[in-house]
Protein backbone atom coordinates (compact mmCIF):
# COMPACT_ATOMS: atom_id res chain seq x y z
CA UNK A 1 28.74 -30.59 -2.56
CA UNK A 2 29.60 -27.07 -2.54
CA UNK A 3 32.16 -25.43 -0.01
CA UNK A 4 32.40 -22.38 -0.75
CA UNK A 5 29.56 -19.53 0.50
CA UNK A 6 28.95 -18.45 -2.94
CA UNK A 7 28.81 -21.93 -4.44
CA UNK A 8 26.15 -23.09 -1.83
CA UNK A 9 24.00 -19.96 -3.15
CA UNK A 10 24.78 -20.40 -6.51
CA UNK A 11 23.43 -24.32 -6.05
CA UNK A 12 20.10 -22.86 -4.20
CA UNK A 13 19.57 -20.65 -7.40
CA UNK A 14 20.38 -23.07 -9.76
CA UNK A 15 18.08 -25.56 -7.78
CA UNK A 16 15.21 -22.60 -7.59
CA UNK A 17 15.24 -21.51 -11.69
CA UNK A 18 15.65 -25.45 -12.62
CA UNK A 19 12.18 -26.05 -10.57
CA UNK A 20 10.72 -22.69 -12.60
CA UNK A 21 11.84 -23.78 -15.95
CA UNK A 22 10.51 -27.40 -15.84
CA UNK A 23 6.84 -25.47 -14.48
CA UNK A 24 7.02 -23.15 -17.49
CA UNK A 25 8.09 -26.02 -19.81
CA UNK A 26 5.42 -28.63 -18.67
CA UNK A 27 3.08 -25.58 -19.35
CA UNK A 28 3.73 -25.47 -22.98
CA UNK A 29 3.65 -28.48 -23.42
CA UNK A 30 -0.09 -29.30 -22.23
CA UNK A 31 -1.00 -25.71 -24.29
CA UNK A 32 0.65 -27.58 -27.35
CA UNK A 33 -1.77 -30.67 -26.87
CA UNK A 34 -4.87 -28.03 -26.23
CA UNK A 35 -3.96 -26.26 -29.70
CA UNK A 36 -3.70 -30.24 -31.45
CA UNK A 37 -6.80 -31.64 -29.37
CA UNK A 38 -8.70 -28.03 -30.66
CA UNK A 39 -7.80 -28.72 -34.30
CA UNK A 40 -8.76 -32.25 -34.10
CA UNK A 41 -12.00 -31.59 -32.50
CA UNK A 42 -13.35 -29.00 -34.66
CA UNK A 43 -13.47 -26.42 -31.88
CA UNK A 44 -14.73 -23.14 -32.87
CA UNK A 45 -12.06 -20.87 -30.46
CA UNK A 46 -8.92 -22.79 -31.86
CA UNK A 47 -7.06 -19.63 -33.18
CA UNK A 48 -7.40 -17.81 -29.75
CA UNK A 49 -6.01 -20.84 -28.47
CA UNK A 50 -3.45 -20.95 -30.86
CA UNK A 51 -2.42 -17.16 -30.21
CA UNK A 52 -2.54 -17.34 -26.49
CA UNK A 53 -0.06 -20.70 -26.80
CA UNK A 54 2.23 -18.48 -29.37
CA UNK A 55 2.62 -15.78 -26.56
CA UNK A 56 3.42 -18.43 -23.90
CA UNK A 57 6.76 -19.37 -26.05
CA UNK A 58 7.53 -16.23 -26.87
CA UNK A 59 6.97 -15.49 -23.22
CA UNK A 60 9.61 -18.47 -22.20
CA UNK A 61 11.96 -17.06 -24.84
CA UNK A 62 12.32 -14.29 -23.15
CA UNK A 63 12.94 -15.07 -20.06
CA UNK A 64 15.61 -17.87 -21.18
CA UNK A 65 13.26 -20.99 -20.90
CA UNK A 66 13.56 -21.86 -24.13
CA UNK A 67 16.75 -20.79 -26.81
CA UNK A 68 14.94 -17.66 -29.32
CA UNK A 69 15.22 -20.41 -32.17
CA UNK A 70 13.78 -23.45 -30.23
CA UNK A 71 10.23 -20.78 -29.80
CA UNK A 72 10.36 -20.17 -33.46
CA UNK A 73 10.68 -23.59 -34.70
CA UNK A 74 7.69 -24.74 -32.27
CA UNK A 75 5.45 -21.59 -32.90
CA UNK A 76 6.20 -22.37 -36.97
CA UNK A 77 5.19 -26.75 -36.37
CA UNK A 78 2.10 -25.33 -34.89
CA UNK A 79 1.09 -22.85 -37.59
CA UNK A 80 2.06 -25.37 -39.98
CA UNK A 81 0.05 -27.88 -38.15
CA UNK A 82 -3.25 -25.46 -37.72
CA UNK A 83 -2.84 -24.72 -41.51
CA UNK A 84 -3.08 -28.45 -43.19
């Protein structure tokens, strides 16, 4: 355990952005299975679905949920996906 003043904050912040990242990260993952369920099923709004899921990883990219070439590889699988 930590000893030190800083090291007990730096464990609370690690503790609070570890707790955000798995929330953002479980996120994408269910929008990934919306965009495969929409494609599957025919649905009509698929591409907005598609788009909105696209700005959700670039969104985590950003903010350092997910490495810049980790959101590229995913947002490229789907595109690839929606376009076979």
């Amino acid at each position: 355990m930590a000893n030190h003043k800083s090291a007990k904050k730096r464990a609370k912040q690690s503790q609070v952005r570890r707790l955000r990242n798995r929330s953002v990260k479980t996120t994408l993952k269910n929008m990934e299975k919306k965009v495969r369920a929409a494609k599957e099923a025919g649905d009509d709004n698929r591409d907005e679905i598609l788009r909105k899921t696209q700005s959700a990883i670039h969104k985590a990219a950003k903010k350092g949920v997910l490495h810049k070439k980790t959101a590229s590889r995913k947002i490229s699988r789907l595109f690839k996906f929606m376009n076979t």
